[in-house]
N, C-alpha and C. Protein backbone atom coordinates (compact mmCIF):
# COMPACT_ATOMS: atom_id res chain seq x y z
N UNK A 1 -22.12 137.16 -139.32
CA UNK A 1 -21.20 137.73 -140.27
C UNK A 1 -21.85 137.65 -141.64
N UNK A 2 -21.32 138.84 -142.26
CA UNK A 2 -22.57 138.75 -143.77
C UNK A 2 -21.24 139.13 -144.39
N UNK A 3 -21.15 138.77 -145.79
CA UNK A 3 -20.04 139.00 -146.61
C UNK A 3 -21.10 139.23 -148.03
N UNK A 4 -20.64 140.25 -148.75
CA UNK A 4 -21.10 140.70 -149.86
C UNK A 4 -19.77 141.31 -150.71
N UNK A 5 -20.11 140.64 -152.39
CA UNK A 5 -19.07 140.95 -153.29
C UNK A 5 -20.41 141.97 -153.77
N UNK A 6 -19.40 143.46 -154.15
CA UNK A 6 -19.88 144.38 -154.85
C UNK A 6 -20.21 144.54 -155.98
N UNK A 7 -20.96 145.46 -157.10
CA UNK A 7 -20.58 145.27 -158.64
C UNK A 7 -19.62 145.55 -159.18
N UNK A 8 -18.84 146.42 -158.33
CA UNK A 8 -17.54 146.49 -158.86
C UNK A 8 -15.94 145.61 -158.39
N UNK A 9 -16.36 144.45 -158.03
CA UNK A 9 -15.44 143.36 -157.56
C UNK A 9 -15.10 143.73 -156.18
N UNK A 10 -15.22 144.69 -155.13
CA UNK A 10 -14.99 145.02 -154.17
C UNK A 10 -15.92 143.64 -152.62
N UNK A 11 -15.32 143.86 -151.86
CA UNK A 11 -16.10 142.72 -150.94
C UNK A 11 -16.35 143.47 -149.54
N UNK A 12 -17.33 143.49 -148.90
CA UNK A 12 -18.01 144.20 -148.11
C UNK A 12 -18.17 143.31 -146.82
N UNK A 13 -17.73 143.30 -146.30
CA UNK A 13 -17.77 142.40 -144.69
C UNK A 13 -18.69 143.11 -143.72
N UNK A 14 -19.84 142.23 -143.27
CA UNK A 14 -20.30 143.19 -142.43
C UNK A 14 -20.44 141.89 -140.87
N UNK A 15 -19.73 142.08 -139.49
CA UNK A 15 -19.32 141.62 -138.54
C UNK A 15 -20.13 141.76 -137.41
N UNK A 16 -21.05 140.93 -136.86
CA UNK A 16 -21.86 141.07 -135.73
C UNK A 16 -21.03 140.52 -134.67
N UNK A 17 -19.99 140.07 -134.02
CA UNK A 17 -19.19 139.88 -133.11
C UNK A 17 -19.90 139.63 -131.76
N UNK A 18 -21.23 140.31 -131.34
CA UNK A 18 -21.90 140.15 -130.39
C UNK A 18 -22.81 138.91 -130.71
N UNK A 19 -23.44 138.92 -132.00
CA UNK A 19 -24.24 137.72 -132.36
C UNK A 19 -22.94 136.37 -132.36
N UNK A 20 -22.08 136.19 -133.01
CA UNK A 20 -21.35 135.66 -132.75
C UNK A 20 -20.48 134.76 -131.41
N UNK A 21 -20.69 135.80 -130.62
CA UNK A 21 -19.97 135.53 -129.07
C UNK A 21 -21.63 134.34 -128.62
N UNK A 22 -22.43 135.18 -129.05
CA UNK A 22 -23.94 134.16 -128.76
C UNK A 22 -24.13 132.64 -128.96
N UNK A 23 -24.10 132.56 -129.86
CA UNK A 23 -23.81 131.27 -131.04
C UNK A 23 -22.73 130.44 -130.64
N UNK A 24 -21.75 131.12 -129.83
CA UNK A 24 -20.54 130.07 -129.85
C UNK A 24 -21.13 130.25 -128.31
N UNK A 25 -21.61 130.49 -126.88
CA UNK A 25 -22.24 130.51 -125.93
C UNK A 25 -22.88 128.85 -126.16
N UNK A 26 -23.85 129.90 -126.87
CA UNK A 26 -25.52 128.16 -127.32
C UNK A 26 -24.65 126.89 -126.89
N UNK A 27 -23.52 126.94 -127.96
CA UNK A 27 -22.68 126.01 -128.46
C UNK A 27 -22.34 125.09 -127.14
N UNK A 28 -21.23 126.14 -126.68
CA UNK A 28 -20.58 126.28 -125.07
C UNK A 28 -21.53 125.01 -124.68
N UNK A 29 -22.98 125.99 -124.22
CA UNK A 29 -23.50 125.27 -123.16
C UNK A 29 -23.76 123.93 -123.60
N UNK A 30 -24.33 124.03 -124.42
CA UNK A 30 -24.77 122.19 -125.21
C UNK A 30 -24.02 121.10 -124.77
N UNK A 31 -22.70 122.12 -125.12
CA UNK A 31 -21.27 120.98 -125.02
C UNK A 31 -21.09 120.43 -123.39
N UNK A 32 -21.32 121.66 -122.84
CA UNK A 32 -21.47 121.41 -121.32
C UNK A 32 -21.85 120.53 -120.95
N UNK A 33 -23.60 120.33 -121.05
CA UNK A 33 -24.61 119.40 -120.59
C UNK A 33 -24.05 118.20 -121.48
N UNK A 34 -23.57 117.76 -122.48
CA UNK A 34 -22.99 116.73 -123.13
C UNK A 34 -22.19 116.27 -122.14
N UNK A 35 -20.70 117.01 -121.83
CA UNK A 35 -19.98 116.64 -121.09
C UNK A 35 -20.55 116.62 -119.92
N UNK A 36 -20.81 117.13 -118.89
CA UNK A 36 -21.67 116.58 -117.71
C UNK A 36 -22.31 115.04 -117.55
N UNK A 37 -23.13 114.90 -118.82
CA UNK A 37 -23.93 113.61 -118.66
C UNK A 37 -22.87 112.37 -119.30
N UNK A 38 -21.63 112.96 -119.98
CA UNK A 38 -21.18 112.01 -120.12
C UNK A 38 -20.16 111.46 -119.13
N UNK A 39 -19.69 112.50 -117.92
CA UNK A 39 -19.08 112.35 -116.64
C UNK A 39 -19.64 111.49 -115.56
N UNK A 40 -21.14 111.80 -115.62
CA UNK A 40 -22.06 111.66 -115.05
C UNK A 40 -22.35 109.94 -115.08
N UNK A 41 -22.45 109.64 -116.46
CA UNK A 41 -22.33 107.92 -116.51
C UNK A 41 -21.51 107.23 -116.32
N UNK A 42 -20.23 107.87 -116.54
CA UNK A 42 -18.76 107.16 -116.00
C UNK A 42 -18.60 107.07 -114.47
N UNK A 43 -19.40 108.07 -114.01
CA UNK A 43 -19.07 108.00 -112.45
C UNK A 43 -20.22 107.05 -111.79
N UNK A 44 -21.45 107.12 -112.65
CA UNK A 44 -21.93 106.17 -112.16
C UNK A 44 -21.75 104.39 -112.34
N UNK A 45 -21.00 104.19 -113.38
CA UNK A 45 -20.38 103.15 -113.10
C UNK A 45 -19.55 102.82 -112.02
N UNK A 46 -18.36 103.35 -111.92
CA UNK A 46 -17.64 103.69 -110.57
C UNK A 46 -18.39 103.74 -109.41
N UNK A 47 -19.31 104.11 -109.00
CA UNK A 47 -20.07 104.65 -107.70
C UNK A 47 -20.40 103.32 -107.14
N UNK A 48 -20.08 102.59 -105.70
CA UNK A 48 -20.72 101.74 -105.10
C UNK A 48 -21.80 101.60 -105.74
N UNK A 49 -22.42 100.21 -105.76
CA UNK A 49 -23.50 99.39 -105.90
C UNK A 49 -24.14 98.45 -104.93
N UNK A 50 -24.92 98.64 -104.02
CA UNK A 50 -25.89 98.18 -103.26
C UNK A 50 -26.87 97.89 -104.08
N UNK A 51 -27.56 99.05 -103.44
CA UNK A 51 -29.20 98.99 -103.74
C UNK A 51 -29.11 99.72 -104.70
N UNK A 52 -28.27 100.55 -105.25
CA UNK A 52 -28.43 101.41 -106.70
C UNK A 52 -28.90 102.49 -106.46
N UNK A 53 -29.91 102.97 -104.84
CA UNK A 53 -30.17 104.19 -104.89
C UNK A 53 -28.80 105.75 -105.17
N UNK A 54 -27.45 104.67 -104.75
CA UNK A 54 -26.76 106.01 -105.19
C UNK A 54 -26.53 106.24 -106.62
N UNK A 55 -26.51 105.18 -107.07
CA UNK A 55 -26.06 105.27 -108.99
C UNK A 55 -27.67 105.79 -109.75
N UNK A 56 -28.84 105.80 -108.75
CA UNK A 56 -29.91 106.21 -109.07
C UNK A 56 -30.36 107.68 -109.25
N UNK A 57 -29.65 108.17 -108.06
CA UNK A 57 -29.76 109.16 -107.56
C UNK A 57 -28.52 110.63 -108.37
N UNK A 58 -27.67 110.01 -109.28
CA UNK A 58 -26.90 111.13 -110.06
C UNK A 58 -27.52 111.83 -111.08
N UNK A 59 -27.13 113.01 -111.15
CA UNK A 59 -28.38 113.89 -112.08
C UNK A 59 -26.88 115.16 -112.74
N UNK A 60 -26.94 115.50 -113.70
CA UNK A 60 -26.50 116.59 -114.45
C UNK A 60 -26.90 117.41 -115.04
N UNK A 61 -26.45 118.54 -114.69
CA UNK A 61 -26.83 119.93 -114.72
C UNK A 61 -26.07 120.84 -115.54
N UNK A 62 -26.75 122.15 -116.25
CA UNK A 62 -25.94 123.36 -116.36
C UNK A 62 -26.71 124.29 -116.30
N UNK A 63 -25.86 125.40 -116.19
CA UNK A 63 -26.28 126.35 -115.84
C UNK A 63 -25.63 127.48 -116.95
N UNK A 64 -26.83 127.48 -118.29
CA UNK A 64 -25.99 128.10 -119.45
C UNK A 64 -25.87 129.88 -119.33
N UNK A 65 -26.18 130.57 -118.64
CA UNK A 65 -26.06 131.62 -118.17
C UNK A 65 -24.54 131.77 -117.72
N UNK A 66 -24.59 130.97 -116.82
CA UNK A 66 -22.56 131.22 -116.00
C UNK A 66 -21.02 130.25 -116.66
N UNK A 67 -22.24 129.28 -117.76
CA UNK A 67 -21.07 128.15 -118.82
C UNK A 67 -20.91 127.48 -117.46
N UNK A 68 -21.24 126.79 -116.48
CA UNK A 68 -20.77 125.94 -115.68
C UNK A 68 -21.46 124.96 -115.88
N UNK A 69 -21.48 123.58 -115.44
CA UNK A 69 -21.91 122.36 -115.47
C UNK A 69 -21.79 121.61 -113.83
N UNK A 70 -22.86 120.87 -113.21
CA UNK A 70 -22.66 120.12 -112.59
C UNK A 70 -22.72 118.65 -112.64
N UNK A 71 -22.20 117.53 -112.03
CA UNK A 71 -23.55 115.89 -112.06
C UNK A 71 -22.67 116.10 -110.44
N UNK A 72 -24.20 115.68 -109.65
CA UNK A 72 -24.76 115.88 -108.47
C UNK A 72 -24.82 114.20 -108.07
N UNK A 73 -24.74 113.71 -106.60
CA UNK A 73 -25.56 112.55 -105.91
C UNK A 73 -26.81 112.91 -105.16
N UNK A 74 -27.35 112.56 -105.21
CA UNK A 74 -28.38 112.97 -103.88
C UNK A 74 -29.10 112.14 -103.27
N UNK A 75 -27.92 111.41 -102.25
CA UNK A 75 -28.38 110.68 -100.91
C UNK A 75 -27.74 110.87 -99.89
N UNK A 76 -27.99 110.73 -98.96
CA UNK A 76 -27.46 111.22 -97.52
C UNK A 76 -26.38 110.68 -97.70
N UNK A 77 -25.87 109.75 -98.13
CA UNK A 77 -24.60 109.03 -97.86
C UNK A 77 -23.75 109.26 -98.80
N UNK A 78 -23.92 109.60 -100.40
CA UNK A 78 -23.36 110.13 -100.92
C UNK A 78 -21.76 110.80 -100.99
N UNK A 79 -21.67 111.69 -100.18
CA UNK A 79 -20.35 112.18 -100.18
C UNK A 79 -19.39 111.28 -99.30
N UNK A 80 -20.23 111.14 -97.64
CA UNK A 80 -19.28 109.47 -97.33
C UNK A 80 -18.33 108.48 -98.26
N UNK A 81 -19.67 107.88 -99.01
CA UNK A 81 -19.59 107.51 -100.20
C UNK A 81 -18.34 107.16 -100.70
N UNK A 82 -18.56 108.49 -101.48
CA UNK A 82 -17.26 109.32 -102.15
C UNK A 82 -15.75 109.31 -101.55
N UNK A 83 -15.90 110.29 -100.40
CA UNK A 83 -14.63 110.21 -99.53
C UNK A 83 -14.00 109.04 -98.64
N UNK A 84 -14.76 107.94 -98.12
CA UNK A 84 -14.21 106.93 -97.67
C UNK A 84 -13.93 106.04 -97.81
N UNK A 85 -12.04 106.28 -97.89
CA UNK A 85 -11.01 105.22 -98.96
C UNK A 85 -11.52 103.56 -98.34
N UNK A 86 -11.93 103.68 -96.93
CA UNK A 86 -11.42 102.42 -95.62
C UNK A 86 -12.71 101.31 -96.34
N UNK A 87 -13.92 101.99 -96.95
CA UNK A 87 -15.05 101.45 -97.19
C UNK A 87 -14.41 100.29 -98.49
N UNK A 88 -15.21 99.09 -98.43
CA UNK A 88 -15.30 97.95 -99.77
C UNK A 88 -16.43 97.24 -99.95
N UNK A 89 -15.97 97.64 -101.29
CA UNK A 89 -17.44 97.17 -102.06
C UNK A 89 -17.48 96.30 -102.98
N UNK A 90 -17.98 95.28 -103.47
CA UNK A 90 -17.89 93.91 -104.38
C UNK A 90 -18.14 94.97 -105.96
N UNK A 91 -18.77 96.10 -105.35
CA UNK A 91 -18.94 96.79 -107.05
C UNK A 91 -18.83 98.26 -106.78
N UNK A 92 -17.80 98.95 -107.73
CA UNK A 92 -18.06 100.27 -107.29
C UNK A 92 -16.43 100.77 -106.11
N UNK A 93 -16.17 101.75 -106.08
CA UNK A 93 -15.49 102.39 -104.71
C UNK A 93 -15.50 103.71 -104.93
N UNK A 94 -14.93 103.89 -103.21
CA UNK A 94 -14.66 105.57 -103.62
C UNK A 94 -13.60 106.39 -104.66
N UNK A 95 -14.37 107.63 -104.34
CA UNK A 95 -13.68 108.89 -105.70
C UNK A 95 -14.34 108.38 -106.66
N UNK A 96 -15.46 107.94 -106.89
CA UNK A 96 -15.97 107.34 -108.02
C UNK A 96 -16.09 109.10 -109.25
N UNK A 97 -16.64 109.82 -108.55
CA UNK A 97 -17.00 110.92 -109.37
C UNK A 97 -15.74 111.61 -109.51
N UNK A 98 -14.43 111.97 -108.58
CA UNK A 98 -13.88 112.56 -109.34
C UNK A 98 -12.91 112.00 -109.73
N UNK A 99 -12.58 110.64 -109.85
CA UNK A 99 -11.77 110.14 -110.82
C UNK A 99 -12.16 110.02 -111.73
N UNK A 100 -13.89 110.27 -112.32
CA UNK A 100 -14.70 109.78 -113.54
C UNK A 100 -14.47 111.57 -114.23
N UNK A 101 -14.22 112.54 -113.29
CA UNK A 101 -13.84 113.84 -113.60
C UNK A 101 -12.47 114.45 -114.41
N UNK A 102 -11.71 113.61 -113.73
CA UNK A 102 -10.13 113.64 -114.04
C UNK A 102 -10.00 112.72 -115.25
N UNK A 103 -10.64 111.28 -115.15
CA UNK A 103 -9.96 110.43 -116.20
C UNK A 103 -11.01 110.93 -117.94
N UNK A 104 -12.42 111.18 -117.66
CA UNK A 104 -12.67 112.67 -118.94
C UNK A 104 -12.26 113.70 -119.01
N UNK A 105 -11.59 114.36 -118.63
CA UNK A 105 -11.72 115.65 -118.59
C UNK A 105 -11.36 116.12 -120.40
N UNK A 106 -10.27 115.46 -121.25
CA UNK A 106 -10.41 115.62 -122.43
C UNK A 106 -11.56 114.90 -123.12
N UNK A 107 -12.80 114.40 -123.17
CA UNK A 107 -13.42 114.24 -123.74
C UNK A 107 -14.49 115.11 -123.79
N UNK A 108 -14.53 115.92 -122.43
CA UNK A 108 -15.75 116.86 -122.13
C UNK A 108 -14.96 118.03 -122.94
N UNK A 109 -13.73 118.18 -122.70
CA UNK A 109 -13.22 119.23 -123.89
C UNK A 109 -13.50 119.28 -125.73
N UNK A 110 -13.53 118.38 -125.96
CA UNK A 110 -13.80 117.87 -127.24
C UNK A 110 -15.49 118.09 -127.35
N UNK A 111 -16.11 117.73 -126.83
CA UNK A 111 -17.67 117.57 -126.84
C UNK A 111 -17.52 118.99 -126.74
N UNK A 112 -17.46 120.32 -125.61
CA UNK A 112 -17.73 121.20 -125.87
C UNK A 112 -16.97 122.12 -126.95
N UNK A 113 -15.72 122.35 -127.45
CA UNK A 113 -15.20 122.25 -128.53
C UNK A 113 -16.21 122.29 -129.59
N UNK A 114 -17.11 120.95 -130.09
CA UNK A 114 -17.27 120.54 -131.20
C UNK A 114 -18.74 121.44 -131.20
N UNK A 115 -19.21 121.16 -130.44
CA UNK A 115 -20.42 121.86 -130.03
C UNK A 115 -20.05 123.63 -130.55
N UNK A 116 -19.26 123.83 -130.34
CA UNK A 116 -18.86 125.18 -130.00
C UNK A 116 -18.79 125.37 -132.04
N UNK A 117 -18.15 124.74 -132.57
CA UNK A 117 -17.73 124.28 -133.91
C UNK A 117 -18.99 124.10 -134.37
N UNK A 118 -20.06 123.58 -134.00
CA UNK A 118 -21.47 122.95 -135.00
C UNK A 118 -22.51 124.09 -135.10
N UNK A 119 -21.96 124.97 -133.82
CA UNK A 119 -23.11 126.29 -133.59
C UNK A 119 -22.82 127.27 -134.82
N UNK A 120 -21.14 126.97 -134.96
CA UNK A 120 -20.55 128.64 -135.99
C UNK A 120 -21.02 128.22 -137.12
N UNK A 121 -21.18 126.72 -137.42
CA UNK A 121 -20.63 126.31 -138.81
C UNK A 121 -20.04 125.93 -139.23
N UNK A 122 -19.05 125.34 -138.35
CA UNK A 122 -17.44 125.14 -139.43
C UNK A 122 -16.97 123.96 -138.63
């Protein structure tokens, strides 16, 4: 957006709306991968603790093309893991990730939000 006062007191707005939609995108995604990795550590607290290969093994992602975000496990046991209430653990239980999903979900809003806010300027 370019704004120009004239010589004759008049004011001239000139509106790129496409550059704009861009900029607040950038933003988007930043905020994304923010929120992701900050899901991402909460759940790995939560996540069983053995050997640590599963709290080792979480990784976060985006994908700023589609504005989506992932954080991933990647061990065979992983989703087990996850889904089986019957399992106990001295550290850690299941739903670790998506209760760490549900109980941020306004902070990943805020992070991308602000992000979204630091790209425009304002």
């Amino acid at each position: 957006m370019a704004v120009e006062i004239t010589g004759n007191g008049g004011i001239r707005l000139e509106w790129d709306g496409s550059r704009v939609d861009e900029i607040a995108r950038q933003g988007a995604a930043r905020g994304l991968g923010l929120g992701a990795e900050h899901v991402r550590g909460v759940s790995v607290d939560r996540a069983p603790l053995d050997t640590a290969a599963l709290r080792n093994s979480a990784t976060a992602s985006v994908d700023a093309e589609s504005l989506t975000a992932a954080v991933s496990y990647d061990t065979p046991y992983a989703a087990r893991q996850h889904e089986e209430l019957d399992y106990h653990h001295r550290t850690g239980g299941p739903k670790y990730l998506e209760s760490a999903l549900a109980s941020e979900r306004d902070v990943v809003a805020r992070l991308v939000q602000a992000q979204i806010r630091k790209a425009l300027g304002s």
